[in-house]
Structures are given as structure tokens and as C-alpha cells.
Protein backbone atom coordinates (compact mmCIF):
# COMPACT_ATOMS: atom_id res chain seq x y z
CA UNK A 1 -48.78 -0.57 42.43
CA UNK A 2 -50.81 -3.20 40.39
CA UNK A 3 -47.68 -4.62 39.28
CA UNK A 4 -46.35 -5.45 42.91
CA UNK A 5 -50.07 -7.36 43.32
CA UNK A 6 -49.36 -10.00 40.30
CA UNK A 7 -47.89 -12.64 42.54
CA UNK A 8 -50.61 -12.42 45.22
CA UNK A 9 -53.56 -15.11 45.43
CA UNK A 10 -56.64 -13.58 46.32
CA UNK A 11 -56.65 -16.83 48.47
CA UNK A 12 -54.33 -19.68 50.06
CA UNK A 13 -55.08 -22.73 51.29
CA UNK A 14 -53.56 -26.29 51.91
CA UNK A 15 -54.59 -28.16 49.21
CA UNK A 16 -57.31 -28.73 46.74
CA UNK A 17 -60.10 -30.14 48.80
CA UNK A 18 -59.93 -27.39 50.78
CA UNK A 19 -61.32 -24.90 47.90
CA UNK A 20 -64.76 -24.18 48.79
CA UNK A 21 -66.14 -24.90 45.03
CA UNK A 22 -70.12 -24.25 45.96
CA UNK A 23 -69.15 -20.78 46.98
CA UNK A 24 -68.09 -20.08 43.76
CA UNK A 25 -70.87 -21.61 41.66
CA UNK A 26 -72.63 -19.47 44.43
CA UNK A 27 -70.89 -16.39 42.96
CA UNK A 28 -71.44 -17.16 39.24
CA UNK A 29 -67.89 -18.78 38.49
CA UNK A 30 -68.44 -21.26 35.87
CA UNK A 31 -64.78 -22.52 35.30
CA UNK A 32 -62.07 -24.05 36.89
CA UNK A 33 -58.53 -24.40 35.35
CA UNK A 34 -56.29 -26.52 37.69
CA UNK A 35 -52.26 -27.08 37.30
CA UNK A 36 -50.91 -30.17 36.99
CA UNK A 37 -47.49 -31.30 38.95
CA UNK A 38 -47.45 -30.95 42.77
CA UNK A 39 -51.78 -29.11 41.84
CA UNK A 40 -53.09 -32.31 40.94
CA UNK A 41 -50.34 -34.68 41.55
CA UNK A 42 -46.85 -35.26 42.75
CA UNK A 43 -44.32 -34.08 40.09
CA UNK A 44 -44.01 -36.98 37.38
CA UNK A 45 -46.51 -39.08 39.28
CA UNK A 46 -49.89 -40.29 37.95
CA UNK A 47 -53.24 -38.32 39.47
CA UNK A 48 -55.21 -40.11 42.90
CA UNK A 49 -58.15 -41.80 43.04
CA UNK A 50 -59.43 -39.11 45.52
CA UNK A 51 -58.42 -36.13 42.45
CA UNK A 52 -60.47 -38.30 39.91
CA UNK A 53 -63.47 -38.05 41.91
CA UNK A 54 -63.07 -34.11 43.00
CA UNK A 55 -63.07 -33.34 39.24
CA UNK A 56 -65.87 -35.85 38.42
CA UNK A 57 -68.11 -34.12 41.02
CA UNK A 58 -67.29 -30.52 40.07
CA UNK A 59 -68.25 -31.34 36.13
CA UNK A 60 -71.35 -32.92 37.31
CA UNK A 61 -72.06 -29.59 39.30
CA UNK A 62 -71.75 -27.56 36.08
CA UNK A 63 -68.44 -26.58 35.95
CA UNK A 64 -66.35 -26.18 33.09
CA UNK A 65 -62.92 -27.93 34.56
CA UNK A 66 -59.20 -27.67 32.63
CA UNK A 67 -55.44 -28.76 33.37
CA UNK A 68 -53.50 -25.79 31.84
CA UNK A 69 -49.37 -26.85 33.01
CA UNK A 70 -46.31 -26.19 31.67
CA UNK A 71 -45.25 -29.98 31.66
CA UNK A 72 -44.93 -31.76 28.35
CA UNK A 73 -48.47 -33.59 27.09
CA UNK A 74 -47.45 -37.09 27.75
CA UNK A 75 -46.62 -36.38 31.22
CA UNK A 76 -50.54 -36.22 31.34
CA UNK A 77 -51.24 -39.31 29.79
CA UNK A 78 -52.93 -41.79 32.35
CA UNK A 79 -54.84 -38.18 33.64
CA UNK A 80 -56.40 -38.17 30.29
CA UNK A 81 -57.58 -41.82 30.49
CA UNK A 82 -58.85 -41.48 33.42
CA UNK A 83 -60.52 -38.29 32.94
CA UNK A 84 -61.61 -37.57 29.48
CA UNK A 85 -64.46 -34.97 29.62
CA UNK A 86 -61.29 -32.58 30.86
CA UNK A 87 -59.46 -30.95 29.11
CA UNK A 88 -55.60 -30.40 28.86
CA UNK A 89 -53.51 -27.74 27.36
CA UNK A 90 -49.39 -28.31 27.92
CA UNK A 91 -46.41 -26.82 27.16
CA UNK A 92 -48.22 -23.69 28.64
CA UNK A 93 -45.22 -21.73 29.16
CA UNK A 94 -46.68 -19.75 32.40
CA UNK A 95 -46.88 -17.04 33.18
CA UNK A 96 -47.36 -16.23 29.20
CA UNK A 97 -50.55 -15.96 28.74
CA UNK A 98 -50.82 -17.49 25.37
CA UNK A 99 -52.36 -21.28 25.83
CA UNK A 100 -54.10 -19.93 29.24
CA UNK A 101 -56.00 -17.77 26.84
CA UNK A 102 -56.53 -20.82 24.17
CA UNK A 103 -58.05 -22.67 27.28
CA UNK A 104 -60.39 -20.10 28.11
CA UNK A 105 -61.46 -19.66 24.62
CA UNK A 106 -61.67 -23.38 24.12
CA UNK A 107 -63.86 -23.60 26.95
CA UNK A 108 -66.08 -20.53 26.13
CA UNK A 109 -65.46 -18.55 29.09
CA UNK A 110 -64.68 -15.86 30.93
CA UNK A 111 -61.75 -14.74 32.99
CA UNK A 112 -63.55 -13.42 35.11
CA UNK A 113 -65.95 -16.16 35.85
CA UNK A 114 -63.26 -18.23 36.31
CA UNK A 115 -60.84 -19.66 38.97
CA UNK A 116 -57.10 -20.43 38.29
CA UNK A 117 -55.67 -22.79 41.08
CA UNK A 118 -52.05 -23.90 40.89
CA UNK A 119 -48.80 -24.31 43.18
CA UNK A 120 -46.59 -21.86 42.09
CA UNK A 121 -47.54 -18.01 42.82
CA UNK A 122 -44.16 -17.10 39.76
CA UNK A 123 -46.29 -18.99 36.86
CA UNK A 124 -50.00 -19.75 37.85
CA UNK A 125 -50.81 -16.63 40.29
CA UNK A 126 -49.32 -14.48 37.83
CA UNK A 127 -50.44 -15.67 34.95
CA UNK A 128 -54.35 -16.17 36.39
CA UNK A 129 -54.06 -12.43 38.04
CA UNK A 130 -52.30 -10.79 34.66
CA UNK A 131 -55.76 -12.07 32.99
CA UNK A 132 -58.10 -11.17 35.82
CA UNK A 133 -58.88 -15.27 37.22
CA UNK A 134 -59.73 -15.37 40.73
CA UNK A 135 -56.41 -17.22 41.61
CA UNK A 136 -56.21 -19.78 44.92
CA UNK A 137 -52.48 -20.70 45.79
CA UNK A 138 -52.42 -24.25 47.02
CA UNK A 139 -48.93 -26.00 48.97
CA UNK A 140 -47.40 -27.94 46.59
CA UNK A 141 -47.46 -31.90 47.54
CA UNK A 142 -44.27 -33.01 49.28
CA UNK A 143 -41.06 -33.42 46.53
CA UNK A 144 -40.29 -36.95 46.14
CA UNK A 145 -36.31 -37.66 47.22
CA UNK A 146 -34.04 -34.55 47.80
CA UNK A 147 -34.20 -32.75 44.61
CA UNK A 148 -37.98 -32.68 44.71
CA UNK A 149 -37.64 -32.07 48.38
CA UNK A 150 -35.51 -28.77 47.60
CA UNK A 151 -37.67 -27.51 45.18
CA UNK A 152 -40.81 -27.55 47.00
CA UNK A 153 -38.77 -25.99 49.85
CA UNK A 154 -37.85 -22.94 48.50
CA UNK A 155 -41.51 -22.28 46.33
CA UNK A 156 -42.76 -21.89 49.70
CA UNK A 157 -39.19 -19.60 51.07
CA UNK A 158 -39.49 -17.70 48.04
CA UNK A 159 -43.09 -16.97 48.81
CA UNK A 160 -42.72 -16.16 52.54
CA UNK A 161 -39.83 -13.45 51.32
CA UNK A 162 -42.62 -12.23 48.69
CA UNK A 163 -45.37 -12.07 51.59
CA UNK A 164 -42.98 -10.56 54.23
CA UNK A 165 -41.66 -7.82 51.96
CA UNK A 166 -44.25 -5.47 49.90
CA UNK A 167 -46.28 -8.71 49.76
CA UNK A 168 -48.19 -8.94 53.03
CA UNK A 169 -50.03 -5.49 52.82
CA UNK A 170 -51.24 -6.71 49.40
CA UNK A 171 -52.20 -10.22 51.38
CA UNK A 172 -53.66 -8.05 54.47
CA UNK A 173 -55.82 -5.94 51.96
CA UNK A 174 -57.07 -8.96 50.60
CA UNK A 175 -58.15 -11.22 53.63
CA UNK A 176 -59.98 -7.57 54.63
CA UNK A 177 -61.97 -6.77 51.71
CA UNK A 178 -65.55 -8.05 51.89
CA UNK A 179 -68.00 -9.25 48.77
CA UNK A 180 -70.12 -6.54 49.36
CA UNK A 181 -70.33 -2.89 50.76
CA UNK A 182 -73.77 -1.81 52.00
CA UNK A 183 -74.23 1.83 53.63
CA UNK A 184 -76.46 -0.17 56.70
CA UNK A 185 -78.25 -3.53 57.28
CA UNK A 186 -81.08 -2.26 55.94
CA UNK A 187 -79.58 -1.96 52.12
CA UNK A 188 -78.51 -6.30 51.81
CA UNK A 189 -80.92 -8.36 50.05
CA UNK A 190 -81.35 -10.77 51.95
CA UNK A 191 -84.16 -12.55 50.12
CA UNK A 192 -81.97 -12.85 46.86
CA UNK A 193 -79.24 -14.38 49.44
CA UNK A 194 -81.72 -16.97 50.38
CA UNK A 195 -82.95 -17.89 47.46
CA UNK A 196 -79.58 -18.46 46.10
CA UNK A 197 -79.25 -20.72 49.26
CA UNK A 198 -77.68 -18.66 52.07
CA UNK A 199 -78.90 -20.93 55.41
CA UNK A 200 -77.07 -18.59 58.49
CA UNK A 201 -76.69 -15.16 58.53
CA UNK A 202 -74.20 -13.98 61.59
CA UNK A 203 -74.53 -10.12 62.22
CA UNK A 204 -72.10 -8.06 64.91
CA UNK A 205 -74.11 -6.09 67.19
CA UNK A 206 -72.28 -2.60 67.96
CA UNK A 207 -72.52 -0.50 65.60
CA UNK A 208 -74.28 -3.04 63.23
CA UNK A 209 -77.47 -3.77 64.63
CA UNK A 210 -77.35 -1.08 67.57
CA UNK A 211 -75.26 1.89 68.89
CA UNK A 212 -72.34 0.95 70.78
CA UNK A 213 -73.75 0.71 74.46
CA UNK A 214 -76.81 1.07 73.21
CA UNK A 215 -79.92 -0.22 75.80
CA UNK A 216 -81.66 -2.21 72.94
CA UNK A 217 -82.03 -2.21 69.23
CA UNK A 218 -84.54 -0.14 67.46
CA UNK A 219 -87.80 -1.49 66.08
CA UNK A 220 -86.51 -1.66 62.20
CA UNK A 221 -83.65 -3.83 63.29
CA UNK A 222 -85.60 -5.99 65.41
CA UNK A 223 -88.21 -7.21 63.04
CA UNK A 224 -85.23 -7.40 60.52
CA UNK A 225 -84.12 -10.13 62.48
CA UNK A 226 -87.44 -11.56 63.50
CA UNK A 227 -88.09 -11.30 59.88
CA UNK A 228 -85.17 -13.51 58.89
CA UNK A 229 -85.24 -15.95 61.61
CA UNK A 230 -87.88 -17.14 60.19
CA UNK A 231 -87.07 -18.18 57.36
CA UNK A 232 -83.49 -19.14 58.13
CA UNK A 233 -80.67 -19.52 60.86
CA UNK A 234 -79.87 -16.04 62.71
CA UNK A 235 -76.95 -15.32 65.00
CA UNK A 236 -75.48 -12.21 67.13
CA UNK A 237 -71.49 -12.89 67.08
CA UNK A 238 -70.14 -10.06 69.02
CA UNK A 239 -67.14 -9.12 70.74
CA UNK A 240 -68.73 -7.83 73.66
CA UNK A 241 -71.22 -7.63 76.69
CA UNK A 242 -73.34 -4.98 75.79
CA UNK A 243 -76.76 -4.15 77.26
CA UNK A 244 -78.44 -4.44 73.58
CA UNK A 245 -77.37 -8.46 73.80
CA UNK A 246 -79.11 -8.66 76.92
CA UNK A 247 -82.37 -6.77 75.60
CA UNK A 248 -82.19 -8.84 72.80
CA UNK A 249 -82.46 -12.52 74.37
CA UNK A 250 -85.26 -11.33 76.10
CA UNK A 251 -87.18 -9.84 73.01
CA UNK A 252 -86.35 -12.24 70.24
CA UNK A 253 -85.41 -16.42 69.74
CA UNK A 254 -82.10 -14.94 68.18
CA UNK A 255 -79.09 -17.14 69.24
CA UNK A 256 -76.49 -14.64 70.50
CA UNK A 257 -72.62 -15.15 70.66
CA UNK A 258 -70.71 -13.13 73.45
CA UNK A 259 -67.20 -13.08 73.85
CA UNK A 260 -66.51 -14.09 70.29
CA UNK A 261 -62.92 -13.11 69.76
CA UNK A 262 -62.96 -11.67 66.19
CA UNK A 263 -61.18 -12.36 64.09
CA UNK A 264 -60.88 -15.44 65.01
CA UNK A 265 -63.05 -17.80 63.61
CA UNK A 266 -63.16 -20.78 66.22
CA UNK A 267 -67.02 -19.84 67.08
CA UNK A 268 -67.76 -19.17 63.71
CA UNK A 269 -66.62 -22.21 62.89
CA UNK A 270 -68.41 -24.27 65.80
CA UNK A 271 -71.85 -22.30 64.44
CA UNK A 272 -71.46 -24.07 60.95
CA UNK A 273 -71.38 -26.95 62.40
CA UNK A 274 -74.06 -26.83 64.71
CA UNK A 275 -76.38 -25.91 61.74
CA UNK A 276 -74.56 -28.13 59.38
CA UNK A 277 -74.42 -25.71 56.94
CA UNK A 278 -71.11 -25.36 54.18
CA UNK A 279 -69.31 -21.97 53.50
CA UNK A 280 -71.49 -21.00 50.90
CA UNK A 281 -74.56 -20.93 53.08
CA UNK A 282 -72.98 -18.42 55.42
CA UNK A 283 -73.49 -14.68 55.32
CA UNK A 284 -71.21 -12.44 57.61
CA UNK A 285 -72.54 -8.84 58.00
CA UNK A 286 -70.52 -6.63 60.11
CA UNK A 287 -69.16 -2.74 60.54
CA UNK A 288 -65.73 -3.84 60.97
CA UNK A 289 -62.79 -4.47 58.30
CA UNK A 290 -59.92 -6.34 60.74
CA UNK A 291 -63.13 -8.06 63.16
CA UNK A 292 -66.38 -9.19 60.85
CA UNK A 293 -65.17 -9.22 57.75
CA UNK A 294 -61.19 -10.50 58.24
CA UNK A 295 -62.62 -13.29 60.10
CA UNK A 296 -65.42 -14.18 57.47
CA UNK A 297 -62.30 -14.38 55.37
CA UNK A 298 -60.12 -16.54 57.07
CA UNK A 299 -63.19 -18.95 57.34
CA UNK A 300 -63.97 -18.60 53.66
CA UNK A 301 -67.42 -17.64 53.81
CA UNK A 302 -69.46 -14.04 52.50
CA UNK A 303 -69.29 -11.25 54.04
CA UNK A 304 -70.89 -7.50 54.10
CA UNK A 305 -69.50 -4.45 55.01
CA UNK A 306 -72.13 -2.23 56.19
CA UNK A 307 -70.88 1.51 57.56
CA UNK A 308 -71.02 1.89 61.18
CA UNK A 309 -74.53 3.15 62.97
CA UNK A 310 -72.28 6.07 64.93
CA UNK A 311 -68.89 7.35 65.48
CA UNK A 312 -69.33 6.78 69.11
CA UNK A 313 -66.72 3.70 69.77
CA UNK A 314 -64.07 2.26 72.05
CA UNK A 315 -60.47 3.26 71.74
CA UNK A 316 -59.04 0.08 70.40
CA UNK A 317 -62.03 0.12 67.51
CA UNK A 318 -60.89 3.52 67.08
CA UNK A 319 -57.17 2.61 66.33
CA UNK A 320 -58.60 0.06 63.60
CA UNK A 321 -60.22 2.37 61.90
CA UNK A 322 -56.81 4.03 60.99
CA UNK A 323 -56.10 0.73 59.66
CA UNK A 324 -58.82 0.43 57.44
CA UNK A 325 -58.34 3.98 56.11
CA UNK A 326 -54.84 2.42 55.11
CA UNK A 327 -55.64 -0.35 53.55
CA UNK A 328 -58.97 0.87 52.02
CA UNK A 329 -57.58 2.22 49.11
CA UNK A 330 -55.68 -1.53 48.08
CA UNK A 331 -58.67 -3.09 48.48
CA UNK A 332 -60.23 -5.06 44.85
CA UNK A 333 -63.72 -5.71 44.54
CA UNK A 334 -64.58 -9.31 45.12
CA UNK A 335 -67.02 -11.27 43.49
CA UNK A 336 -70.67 -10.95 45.00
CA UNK A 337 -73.70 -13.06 44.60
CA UNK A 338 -75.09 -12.54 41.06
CA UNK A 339 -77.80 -9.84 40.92
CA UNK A 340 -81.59 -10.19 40.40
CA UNK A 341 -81.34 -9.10 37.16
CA UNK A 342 -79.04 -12.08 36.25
CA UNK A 343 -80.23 -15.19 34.71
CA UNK A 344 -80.86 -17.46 37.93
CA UNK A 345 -78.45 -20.80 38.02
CA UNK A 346 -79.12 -24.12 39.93
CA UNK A 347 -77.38 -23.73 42.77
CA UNK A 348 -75.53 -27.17 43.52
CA UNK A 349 -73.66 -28.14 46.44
CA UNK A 350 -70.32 -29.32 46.18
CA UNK A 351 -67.91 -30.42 48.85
């Protein structure tokens, strides 16, 4: 079964902007090894100004930043003069794992500490997943004249055939499988969260905070979120009406979400930026695999799995927990924020 996961990103997004890089300084990744042709420029093109800066910024945050690509050397020639303090390993030969291995030694790092971004999910996923990389598939930037065109074409046909075969329960498994598990609310640490710069934690009510039609949440949970409110943003996202929502507003400052449409992340989203506050400064805690945490996921921010307060739900919650007893057993760990016990790094934001 590992095998069939080898081509799957643990993430995909459009391009390399979009990578949310303080999240993983945030989870203790230290490195990031990019591709080179359609990663980090058109194929047989020189890098953008916008690129230059990107890597600038995330070695200035602390990263450790390499181009590992199977393109000859000189093909990365005006890269090099323009970026010096990164280095670049060619004629990789990925997926072999040979020079992707040199660059992590070279670098003194870990594989698992570090991130593996590229275009291709046949040489960079693999070869970043065959050495246990946290691996981000990015689109590949538009081919240049028909040839180019073609090319770029079918990398993304040949990875729509790979997601809509065995692929997408690999995929599914993925965008469902939260940083952390916690057997209740009670068991997060939040304080460590804070300190490490979390700014808004969004919790689901039912089942979370309070029984499903429960009248109002008991005292623990309350001062919980009194407790926490106080210190940073707090925010009830649920899917429902429920009397507890009501009992709440009138017994705490707590803003509260109804009608939130998991898993979809538009209010999420709107929340972020009413606090102004990046994906690493979000917390999602929730009792749901395919609500809370698939929609913490598709908005690229931490999430918590806690086990739900009672069995006591609706149908349609009922029918999704078949689901997650499916895909439970695909799920990998994902990284979490470091534990107390580990040295403490300065936390810096990067865009």
C-alpha cells in the first residue's frame, strides 16, 4: 500500500507563493529544497525578480534553502549570480535519490525537517516521499510555444489519471488527517500553542465543546474558553443552531459562527482576515474528520482532532463516521508543533 502513496503530495497548491513557509518554521522544518524548471522558473528561462526575493526572505527567516533539478548546471547559471547563499545540486537524476541525499547532507539536515517542493509528482514527489520530505506539488508555469505547451499539459493529465484512480483515497486521507489527535479539549496545550505564536483558535461546538443539543456547556469548558480569550482570539465555527450557541453569547464575549458550512472554508477564511492573522497563527480544534479538520486543511492552517463528547449525533454525522473508519487506517502522522521539551526556535513570520 505504501508503494501506491509515492506519487502523492501531502499538499498541492498553485504556485510557490502560495506555500505557507511560517507554518512550517512553526512546525520545526528547517529546510527547503525547491526544483528548478517550471518550480522556480519557466523551462530554460532565467529566475523572476519576485523568486529572488521569496528565497532572500526565507534564508533571512532561518531556513536552509536548495535547488536540487535534474537540468544540467549551466542551465542555472544567472540563478546562481543572483542568488549565491543557495545552493544548487544538478544533474539530479530524480526520482534517484542519490544527489537529493548529497543535498541534505550538504546542508546538515534532516528529511524529515525538511520540505521538497517541485512540479512534477514522477521525479520530485517521489523522490521527496521515498526519503520521508514533506513534499508540496506546485502547477508547473505555462510551457512556452507548443512543445512546452504539451508537456505541461499532460504533467497535469497524467496526474488527474493518478488522483482519479487509486490516487484520490490516498489524496482524501491526506486533506483529512489532522496535526494532532487529542482524546478531548481538555488534553491541547494551548499555552505552548501560544507561545509559539498561535493568535485564533476556532473550536466546533457539538460534540467538541458540548453534547449535541446540549442546553449549555459545562463549567470546565466555559472557563476554557474564558481562559483563552483572554489571552488571544476565540471563535465557535459550527455547523449548526444549537441551544449551547445561544447559552453561550449570553455567558461569554466568545465570537460565535452559525451556519458555517464545513468544510468549506469561506468563513474561515473571512475570520483570518478580520483578525489579520496568517495560517500559522490559526488553530482548528474539532470532533470531526470530513467537517473541522478537512476544512482546516483545505485552508492550510493546524488542526486537532479531539474524540467526540458522546455518541449521541445526527444521521448525516453518523454516515461520516463510516467514512472516517475507512480512511482512518491511511491516515500518516503530520508534523505537530514541536514539544516543550524541544529546544525553543524564534518563531519568524514569513509571507
Amino acid at each position: 500500500m505504501e508503494f501506491f502513496r509515492k506519487p502523492i503530495p501531502r499538499e498541492v497548491v498553485k504556485n510557490v507563493h502560495e506555500i505557507s513557509y511560517s507554518k512550517f518554521k512553526l512546525l520545526g522544518f528547517d529546510t527547503i529544497i525547491f526544483d528548478y524548471d517550471n518550480t522556480l522558473a519557466p523551462f530554460r528561462r532565467d529566475v523572476s525578480g519576485d523568486i529572488v526575493e521569496l528565497l532572500n526572505r526565507l534564508l533571512d527567516a532561518g531556513f536552509k534553502v536548495a535547488v536540487v533539478t535534474n537540468a544540467p548546471l549551466k542551465r542555472t547559471e544567472m540563478f546562481r549570480k543572483k542568488l549565491p547563499r543557495v545552493q544548487v545540486f544538478a544533474k539530479a537524476r530524480k526520482p534517484g535519490l542519490k544527489t537529493v541525499k548529497l543535498a541534505v547532507r550538504r546542508l546538515d539536515s534532516k528529511p524529515s525537517e525538511t520540505v521538497f517542493v517541485g512540479d512534477l509528482f514522477f521525479t520530485d514527489i517521489i523522490a521527496g516521499n521515498r526519503l520521508g520530505m514533506y513534499t508540496i506539488l506546485v502547477e508547473p508555469y505555462p510551457g512556452v510555444g507548443l512543445f512546452l505547451g504539451t508537456i505541461a499539459l499532460l504533467e497535469r493529465v497524467s496526474y488527474s489519471v493518478l488522483f482519479y484512480t487509486f490516487g484520490w483515497l490516498f489524496r482524501i486521507s491526506e486533506l483529512a488527517s489532522p496535526n494532532e489527535w487529542r482524546s478531548s479539549i481538555f488534553e491541547v496545550d494551548y499555552d505552548h500553542m501560544i507561545a509559539s505564536g498561535v493568535k485564533l483558535f476556532v473550536f466546533d461546538m457539538d460534540n467538541t465543546l458540548a453534547r449535541w443539543r446540549a442546553s449549555k456547556l459545562d463549567k470546565k469548558a466555559l472557563e476554557l474558553l474564558k481562559y483563552l480569550s483572554n489571552r488571544v482570539h476565540v471563535t465557535v465555527l459550527s455547523n449548526g443552531n444549537s441551544p449551547s450557541l445561544n447559552w453561550l453569547a449570553r455567558n461569554s464575549d466568545v465570537n460565535i459562527l452559525r451556519h458555517s458550512h464545513k468544510p468549506f472554508t469561506g468563513k474561515l477564511i473571512k475570520l483570518m482576515k478580520k483578525y489579520n492573522v496568517s495560517k500559522s497563527e490559526v488553530v482548528v480544534v474539532g470532533d470531526q474528520l470530513f467537517t473541522d479538520i478537512l476544512m482546516s486543511n483545505l485552508a492550510g492552517v493546524y488542526s486537532v482532532k479531539v474524540e467526540p463528547i458522546s455518541r449521541n449525533e445526527i444521521l448525516f454525522t453518523r454516515l461520516l463516521r463510516i467514512f472516517e473508519r475507512i480512511v482512518k487506517p491511511l491516515i500518516k502522522s503530520k508534523p505537530s508543533i514541536a514539544s516543550k521539551n524541544k529546544t525553543k526556535r524564534e518563531i519568524k513570520r514569513v509571507k
